[in-house]
Protein backbone atom coordinates (compact mmCIF):
# COMPACT_ATOMS: atom_id res chain seq x y z
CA UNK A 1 -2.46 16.42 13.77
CA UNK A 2 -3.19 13.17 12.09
CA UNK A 3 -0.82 10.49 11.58
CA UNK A 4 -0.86 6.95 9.49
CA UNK A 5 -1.29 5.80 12.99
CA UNK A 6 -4.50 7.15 13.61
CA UNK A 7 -6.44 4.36 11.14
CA UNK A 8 -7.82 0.97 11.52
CA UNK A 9 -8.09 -0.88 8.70
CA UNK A 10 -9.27 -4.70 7.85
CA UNK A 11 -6.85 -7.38 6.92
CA UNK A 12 -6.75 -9.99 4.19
CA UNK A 13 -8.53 -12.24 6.82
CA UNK A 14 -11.08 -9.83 8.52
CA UNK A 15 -9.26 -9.24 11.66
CA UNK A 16 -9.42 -5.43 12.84
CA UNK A 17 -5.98 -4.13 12.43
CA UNK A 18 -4.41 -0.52 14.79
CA UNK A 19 -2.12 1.12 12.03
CA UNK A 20 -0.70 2.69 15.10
CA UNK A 21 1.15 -0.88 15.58
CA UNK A 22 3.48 0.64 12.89
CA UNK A 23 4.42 3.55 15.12
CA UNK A 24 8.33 3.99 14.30
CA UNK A 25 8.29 1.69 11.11
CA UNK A 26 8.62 2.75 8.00
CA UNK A 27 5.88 1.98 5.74
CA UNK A 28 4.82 1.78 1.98
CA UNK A 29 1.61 1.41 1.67
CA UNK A 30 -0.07 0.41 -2.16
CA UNK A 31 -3.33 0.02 -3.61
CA UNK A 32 -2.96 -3.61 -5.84
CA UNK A 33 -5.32 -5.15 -8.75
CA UNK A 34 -4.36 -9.19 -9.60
CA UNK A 35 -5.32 -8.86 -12.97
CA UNK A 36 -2.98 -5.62 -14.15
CA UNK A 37 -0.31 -4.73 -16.25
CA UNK A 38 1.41 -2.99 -12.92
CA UNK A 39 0.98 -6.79 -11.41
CA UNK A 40 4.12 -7.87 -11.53
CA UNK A 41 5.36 -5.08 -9.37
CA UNK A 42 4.63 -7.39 -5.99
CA UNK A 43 7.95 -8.97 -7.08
CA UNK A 44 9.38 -5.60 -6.27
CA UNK A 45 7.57 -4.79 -3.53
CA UNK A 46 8.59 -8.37 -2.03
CA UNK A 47 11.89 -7.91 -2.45
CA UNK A 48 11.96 -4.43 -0.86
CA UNK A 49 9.83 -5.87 2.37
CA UNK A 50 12.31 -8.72 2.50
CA UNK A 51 15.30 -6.06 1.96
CA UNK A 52 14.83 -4.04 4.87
CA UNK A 53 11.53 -5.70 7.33
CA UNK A 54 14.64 -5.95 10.10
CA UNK A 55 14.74 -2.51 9.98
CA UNK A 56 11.48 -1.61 10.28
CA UNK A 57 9.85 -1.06 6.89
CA UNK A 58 6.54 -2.61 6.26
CA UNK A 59 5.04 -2.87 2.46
CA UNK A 60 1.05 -3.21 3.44
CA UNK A 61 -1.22 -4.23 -0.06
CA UNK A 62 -4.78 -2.81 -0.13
CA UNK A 63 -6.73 -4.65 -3.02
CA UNK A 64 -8.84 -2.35 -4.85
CA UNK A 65 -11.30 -3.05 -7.80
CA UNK A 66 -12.23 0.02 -9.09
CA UNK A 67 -9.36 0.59 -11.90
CA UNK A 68 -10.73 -1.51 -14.84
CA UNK A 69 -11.85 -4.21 -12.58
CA UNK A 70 -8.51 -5.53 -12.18
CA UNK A 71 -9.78 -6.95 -8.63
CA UNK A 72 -12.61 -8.89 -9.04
CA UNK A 73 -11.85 -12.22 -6.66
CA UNK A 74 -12.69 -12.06 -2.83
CA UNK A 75 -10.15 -11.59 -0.38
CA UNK A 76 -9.11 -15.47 -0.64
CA UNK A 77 -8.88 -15.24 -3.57
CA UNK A 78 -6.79 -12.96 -3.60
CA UNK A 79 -4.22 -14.04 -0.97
CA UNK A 80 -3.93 -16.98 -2.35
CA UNK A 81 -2.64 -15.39 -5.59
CA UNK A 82 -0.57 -13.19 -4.16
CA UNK A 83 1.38 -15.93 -2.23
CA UNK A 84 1.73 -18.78 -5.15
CA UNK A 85 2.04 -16.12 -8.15
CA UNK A 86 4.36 -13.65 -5.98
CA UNK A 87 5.52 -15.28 -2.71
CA UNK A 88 3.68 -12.15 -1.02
CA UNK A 89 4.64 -12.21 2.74
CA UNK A 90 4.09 -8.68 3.38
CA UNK A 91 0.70 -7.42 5.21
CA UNK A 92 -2.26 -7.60 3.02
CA UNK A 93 -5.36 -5.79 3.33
CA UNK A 94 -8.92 -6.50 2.59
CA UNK A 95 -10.46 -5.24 -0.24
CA UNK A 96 -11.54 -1.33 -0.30
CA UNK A 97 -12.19 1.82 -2.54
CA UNK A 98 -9.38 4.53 -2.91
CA UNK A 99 -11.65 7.00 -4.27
CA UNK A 100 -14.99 8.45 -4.26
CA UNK A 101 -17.60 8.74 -1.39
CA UNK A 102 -17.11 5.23 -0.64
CA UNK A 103 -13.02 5.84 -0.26
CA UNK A 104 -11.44 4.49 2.97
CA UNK A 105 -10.66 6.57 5.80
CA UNK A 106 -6.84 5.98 4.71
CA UNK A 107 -6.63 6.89 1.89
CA UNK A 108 -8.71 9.94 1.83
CA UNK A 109 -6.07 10.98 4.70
CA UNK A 110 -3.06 9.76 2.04
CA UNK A 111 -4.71 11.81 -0.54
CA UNK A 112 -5.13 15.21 1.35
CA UNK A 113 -1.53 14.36 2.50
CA UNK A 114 -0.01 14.20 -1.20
CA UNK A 115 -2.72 15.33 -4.00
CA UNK A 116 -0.13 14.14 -6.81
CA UNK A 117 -1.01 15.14 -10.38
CA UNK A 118 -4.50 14.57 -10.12
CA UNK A 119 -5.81 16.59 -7.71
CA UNK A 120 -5.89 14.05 -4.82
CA UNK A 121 -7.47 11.47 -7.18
CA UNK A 122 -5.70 8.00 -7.11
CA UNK A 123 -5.46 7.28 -10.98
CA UNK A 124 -4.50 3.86 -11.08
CA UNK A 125 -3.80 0.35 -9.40
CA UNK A 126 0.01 0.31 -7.87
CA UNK A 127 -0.01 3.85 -6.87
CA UNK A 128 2.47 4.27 -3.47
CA UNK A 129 2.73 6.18 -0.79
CA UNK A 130 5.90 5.93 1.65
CA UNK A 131 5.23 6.56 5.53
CA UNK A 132 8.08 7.37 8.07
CA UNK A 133 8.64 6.64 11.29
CA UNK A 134 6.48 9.67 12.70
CA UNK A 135 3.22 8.42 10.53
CA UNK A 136 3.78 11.34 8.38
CA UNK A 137 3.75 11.00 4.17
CA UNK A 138 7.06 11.01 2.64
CA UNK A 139 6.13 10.61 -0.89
CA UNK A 140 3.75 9.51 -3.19
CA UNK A 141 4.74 7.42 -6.22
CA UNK A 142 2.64 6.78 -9.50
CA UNK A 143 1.52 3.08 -11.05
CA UNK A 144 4.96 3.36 -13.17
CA UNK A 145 7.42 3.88 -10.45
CA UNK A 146 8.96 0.57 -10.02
CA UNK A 147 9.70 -0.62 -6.34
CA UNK A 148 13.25 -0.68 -6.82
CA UNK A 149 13.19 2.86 -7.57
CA UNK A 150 11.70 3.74 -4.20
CA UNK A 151 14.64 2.43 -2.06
CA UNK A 152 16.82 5.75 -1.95
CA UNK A 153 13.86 7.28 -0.34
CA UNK A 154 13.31 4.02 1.79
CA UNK A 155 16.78 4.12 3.41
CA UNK A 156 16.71 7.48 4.18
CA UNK A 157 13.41 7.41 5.79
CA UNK A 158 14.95 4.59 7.94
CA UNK A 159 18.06 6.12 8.78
């Protein structure tokens, strides 16, 4: 069976990352734009990362351009946004596609795992999808669902 811990996946800075260095954390990972009306949710998603990092929760941002163009810097760019507009400490990703042929390995796996209401489709920027311990979807939360609302499911994946 395939697990969230399965994938590899490029960080902000290039470097090869093993999702399976996440095995028994729980996770929350989100496709992000700079330039959307959802931006302002990295607040949230801070302060959830912040909240409960000691007990092993991970937020992890994957940039993605291909809602509106919402995306357009490079990954610099883009981390250095993050950190002086946000304070964004959490894991970010480099840039990728959420759907479509070009979609990353990831998130065709979070798709299959949790179609949502568009038939696997991710519709926009901010969608979420929480992990548990076992690498195994929880949930996945639409563009509106702020982070705050998340952390009922968030404890009790960690407990």
């Amino acid at each position: 069976m395939t697990t969230f811990h399965d994938f590899k996946a490029a960080d902000i800075n290039g470097a090869a990352i093993d999702l399976a260095s996440y095995e028994g954390s729980v996770v929350l990972v989100v496709n992000t734009a700079s330039q959307c009306g959802f931006t302002p949710q990295y607040a949230g998603l801070q302060r959830l990362h912040d909240s409960y990092a000691d007990q092993g929760f991970a937020v992890l941002g994957f940039p993605c351009d291909q809602f509106g163009h919402q995306e357009p810097g490079d990954e610099a760019e883009i981390a250095a946004f993050c950190e002086s507009e946000y304070g964004v400490t959490f894991p970010m990703f480099a840039k990728i596609e959420v759907n479509g042929d070009d979609a990353h390995p990831l998130y065709q796996w979070l798709k299959s795992e949790q179609s949502g209401l568009f038939g696997g489709a991710i519709k926009w920027n901010f969608t979420k999808f929480l992990i548990g311990r076992d690498g195994l979807v929880v949930n996945r939360y639409g563009s509106t669902t702020k982070p705050g609302k998340i952390r009922p499911d968030i404890e009790a994946a960690l407990a």
